[in-house]
C-alpha atoms as a PDB file:
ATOM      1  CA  UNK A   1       6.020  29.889  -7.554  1.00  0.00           C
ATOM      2  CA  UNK A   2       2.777  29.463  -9.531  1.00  0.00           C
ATOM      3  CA  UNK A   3       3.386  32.869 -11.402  1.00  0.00           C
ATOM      4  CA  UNK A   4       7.071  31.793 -12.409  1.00  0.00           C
ATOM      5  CA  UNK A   5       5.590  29.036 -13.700  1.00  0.00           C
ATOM      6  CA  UNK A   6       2.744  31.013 -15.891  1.00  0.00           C
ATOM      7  CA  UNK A   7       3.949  30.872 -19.426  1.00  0.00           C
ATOM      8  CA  UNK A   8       6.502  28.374 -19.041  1.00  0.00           C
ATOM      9  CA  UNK A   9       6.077  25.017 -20.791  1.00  0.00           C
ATOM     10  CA  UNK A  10       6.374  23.168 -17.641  1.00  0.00           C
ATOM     11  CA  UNK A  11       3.699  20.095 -17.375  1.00  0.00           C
ATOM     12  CA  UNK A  12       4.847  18.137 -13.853  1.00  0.00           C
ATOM     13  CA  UNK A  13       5.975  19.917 -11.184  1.00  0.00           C
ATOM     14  CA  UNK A  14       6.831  17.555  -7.973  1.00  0.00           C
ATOM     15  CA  UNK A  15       7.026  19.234  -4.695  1.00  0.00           C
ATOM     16  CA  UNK A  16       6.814  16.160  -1.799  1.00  0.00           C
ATOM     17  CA  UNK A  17       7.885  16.531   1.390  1.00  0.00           C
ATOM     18  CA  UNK A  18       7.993  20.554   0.971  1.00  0.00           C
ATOM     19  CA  UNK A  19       6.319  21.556   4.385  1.00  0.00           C
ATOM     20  CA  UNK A  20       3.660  23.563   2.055  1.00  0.00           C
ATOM     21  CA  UNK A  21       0.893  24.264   4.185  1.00  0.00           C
ATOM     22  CA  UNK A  22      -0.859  26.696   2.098  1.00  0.00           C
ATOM     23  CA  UNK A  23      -0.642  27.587  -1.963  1.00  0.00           C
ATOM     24  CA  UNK A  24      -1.446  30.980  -3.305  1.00  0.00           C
ATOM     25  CA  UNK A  25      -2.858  30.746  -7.313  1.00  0.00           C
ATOM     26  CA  UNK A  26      -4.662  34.280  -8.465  1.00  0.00           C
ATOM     27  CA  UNK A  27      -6.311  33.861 -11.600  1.00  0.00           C
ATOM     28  CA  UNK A  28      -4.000  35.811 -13.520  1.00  0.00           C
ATOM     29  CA  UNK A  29      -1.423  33.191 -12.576  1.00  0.00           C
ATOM     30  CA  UNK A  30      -2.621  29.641 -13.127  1.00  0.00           C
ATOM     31  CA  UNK A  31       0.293  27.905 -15.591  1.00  0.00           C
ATOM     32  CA  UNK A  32      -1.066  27.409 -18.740  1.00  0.00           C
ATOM     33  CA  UNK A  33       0.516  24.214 -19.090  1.00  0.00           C
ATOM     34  CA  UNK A  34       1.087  22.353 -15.825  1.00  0.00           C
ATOM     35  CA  UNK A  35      -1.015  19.281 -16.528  1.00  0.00           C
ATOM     36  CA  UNK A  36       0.493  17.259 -13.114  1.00  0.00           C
ATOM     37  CA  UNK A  37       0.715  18.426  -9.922  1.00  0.00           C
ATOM     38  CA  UNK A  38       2.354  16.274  -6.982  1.00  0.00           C
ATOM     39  CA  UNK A  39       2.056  17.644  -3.224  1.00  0.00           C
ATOM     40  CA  UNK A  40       2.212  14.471  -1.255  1.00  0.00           C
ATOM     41  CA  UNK A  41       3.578  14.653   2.263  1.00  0.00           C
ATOM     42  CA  UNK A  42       3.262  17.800   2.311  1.00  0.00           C
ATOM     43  CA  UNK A  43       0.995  19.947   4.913  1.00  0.00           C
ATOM     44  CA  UNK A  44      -1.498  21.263   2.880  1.00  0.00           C
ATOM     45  CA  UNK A  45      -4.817  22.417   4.625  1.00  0.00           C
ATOM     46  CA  UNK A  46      -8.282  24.249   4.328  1.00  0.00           C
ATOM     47  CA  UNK A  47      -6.060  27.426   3.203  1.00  0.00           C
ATOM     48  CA  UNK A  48      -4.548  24.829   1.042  1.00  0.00           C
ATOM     49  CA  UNK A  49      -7.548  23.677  -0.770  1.00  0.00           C
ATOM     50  CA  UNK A  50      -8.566  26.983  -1.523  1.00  0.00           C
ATOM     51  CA  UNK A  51      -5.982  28.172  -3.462  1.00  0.00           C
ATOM     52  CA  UNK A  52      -5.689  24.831  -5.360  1.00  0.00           C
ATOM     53  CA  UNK A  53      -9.130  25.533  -5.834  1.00  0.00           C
ATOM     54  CA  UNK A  54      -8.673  28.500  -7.803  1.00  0.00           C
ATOM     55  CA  UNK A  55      -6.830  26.417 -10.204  1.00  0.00           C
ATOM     56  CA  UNK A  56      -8.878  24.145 -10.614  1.00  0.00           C
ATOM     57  CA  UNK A  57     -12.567  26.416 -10.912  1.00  0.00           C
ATOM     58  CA  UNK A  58     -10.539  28.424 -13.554  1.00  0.00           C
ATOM     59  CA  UNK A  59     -12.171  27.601 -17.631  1.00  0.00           C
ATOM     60  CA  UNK A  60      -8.766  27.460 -18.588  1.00  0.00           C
ATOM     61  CA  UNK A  61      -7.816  24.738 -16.012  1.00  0.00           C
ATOM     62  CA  UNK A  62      -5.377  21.967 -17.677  1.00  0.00           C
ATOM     63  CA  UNK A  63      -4.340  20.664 -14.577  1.00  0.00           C
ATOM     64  CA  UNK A  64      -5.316  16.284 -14.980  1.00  0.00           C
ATOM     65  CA  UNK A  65      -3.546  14.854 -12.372  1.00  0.00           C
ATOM     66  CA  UNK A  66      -3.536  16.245  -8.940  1.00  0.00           C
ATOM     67  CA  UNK A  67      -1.748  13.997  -5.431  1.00  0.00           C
ATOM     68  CA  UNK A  68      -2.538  15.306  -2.329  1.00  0.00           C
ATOM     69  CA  UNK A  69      -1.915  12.036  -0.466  1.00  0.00           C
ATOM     70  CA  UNK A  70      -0.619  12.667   2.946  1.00  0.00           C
ATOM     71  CA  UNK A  71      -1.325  16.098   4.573  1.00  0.00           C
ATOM     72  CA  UNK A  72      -4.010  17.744   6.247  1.00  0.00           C
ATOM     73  CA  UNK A  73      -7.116  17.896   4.368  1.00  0.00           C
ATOM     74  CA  UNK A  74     -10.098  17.404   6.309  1.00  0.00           C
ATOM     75  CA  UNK A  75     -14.041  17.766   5.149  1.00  0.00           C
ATOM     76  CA  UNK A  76     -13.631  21.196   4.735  1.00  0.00           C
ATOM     77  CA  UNK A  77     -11.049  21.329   2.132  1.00  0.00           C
ATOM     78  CA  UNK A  78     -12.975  18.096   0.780  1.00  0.00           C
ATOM     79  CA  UNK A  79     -15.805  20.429   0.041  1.00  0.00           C
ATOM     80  CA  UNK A  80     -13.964  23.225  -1.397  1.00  0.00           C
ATOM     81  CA  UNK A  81     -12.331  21.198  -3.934  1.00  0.00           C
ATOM     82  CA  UNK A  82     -15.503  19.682  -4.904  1.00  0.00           C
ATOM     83  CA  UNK A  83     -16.843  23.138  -4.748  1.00  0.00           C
ATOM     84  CA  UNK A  84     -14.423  23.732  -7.482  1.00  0.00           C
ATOM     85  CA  UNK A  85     -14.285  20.627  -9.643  1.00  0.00           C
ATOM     86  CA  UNK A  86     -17.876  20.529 -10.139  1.00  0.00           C
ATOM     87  CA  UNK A  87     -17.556  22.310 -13.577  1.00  0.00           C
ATOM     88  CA  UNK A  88     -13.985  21.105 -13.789  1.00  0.00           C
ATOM     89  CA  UNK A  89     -12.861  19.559 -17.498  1.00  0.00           C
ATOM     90  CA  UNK A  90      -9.584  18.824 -17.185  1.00  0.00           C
ATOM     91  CA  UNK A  91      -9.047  16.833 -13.950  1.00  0.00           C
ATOM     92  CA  UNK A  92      -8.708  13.391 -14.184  1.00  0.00           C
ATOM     93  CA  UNK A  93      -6.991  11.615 -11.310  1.00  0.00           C
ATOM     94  CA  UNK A  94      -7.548  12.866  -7.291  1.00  0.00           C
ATOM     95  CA  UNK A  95      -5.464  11.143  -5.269  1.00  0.00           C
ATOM     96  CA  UNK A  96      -6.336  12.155  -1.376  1.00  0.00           C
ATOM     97  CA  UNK A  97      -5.022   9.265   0.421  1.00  0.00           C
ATOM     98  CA  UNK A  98      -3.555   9.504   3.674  1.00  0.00           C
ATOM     99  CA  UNK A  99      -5.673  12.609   5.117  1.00  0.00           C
ATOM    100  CA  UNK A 100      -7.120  10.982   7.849  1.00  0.00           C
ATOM    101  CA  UNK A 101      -9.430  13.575   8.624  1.00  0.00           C
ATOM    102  CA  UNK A 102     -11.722  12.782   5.827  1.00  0.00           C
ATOM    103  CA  UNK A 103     -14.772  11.227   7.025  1.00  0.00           C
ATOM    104  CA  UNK A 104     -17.274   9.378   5.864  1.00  0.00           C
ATOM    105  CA  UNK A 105     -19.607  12.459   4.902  1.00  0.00           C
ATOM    106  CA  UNK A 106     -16.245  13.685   2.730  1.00  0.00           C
ATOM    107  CA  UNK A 107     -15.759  10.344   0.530  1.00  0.00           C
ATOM    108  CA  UNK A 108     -19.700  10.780   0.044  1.00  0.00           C
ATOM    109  CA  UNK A 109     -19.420  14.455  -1.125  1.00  0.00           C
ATOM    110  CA  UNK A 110     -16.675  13.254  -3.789  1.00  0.00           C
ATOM    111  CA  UNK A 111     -18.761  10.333  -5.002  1.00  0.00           C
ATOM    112  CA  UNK A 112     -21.367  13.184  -5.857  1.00  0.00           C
ATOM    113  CA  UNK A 113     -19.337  14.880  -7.259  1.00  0.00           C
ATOM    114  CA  UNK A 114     -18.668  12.170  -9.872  1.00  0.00           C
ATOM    115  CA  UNK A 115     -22.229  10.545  -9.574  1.00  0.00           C
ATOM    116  CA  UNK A 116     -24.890  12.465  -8.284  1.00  0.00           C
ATOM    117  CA  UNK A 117     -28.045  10.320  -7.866  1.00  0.00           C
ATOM    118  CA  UNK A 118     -30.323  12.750  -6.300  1.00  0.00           C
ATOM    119  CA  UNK A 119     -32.242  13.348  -9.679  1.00  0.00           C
ATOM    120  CA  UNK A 120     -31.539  13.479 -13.230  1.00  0.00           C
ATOM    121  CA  UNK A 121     -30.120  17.126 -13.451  1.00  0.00           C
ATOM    122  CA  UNK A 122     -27.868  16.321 -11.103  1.00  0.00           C
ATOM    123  CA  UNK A 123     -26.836  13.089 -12.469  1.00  0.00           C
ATOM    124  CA  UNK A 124     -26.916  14.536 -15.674  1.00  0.00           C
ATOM    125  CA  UNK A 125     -24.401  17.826 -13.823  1.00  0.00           C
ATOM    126  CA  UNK A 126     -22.233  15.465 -12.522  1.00  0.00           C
ATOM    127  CA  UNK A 127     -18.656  15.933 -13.340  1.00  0.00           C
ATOM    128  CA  UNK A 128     -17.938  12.886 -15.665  1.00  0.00           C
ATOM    129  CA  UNK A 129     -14.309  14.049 -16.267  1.00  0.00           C
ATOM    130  CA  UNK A 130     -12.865  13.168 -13.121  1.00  0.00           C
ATOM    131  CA  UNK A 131     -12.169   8.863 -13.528  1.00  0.00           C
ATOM    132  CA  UNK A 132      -9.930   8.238 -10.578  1.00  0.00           C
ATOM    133  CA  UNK A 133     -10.132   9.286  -6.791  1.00  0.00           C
ATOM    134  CA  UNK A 134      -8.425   7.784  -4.233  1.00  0.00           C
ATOM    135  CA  UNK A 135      -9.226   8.511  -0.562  1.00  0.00           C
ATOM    136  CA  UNK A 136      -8.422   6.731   2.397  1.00  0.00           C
ATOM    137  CA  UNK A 137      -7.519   3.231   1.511  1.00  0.00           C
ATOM    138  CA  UNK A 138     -10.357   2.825  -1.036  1.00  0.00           C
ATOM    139  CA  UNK A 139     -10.214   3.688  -4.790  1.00  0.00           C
ATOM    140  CA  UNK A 140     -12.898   5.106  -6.800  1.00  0.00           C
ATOM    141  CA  UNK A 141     -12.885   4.638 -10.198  1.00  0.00           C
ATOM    142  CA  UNK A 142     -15.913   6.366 -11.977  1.00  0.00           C
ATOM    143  CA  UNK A 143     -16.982   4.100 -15.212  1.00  0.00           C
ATOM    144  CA  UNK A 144     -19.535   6.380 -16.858  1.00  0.00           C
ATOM    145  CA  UNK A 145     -21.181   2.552 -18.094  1.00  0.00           C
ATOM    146  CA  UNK A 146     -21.235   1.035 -14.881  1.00  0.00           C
ATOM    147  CA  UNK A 147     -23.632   3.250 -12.797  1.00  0.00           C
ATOM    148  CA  UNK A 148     -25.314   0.559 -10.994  1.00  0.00           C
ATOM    149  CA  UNK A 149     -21.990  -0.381  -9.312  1.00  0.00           C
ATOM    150  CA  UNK A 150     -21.688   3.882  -8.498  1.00  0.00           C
ATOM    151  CA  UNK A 151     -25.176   3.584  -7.292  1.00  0.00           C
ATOM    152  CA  UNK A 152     -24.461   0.959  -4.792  1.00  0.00           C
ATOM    153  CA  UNK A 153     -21.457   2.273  -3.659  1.00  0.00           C
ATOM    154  CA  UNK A 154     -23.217   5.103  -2.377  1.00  0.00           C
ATOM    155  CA  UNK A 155     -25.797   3.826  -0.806  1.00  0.00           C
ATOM    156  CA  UNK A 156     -23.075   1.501   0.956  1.00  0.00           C
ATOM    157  CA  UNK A 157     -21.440   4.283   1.999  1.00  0.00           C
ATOM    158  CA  UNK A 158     -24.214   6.606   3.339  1.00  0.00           C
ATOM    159  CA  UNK A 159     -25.462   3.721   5.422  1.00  0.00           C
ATOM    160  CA  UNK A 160     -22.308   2.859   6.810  1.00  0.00           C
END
């Protein structure tokens, strides 16, 4: 699907409720201009993640918008996409509702992602692209101005 979709001017592409358990993206095939991509309710898994990852680790990534909400991503895939967004500069919105095998230690590993406190290299590393993630039932919304309020949410959450 993704190399049909190479050169074509396509920029949403909606595929709920597919049964997609798995997505296959070589390099050489990432479409140039898909900016939205909508998998809900889908079953999309660790094998899942990492092809999306390859689409989204890509330089010439222009995907923004990416819903995953509903299928089976656990902590695993959780990493891989973060794995893969960390020098990510297109992606905007995350949206990984519903995938009730994320954990605690997986919502923690995106909020690094967005707002690494360890030190000031990795704050400074940090991907400030990505703005909205939504996991669980809780929203993140990463205001590059308001790190006090990303500070406490992750102490919150490591000491839940």
């Amino acid at each position: 699907m993704f190399r049909a979709l190479r050169n074509r001017p396509i920029k949403m592409l909606s595929c709920r409720r597919c049964g997609i358990e798995t997505i296959e993206i070589d390099s050489d095939h990432i479409p140039k201009y898909l900016t939205s991509l909508d998998l809900k309710d889908n079953n999309i898994n660790v094998d899942g993640c990492r092809g999306l990852a390859n689409a989204l680790h890509q330089g010439g990534a222009t995907l923004s918008t990416l819903w995953l909400q509903n299928n089976r991503i656990d902590d695993e895939g959780v990493e891989i996409l973060v794995d893969a967004l960390q020098n990510n500069a297109s992606l905007v919105n995350l949206d990984l509702r519903e995938n009730n095998d994320i954990s605690n230690q997986g919502k923690i590993s995106l909020l690094k992602l967005v707002n690494d406190i360890s030190s000031i290299t990795a704050t400074l590393q940090s991907n400030h692209t990505l703005a909205y993630i939504a996991v669980g039932k809780e929203f993140y919304v990463y205001d590059p101005n308001d790190v006090k309020e990303q500070i406490r949410q992750h102490i919150g959450m490591a000491t839940q």
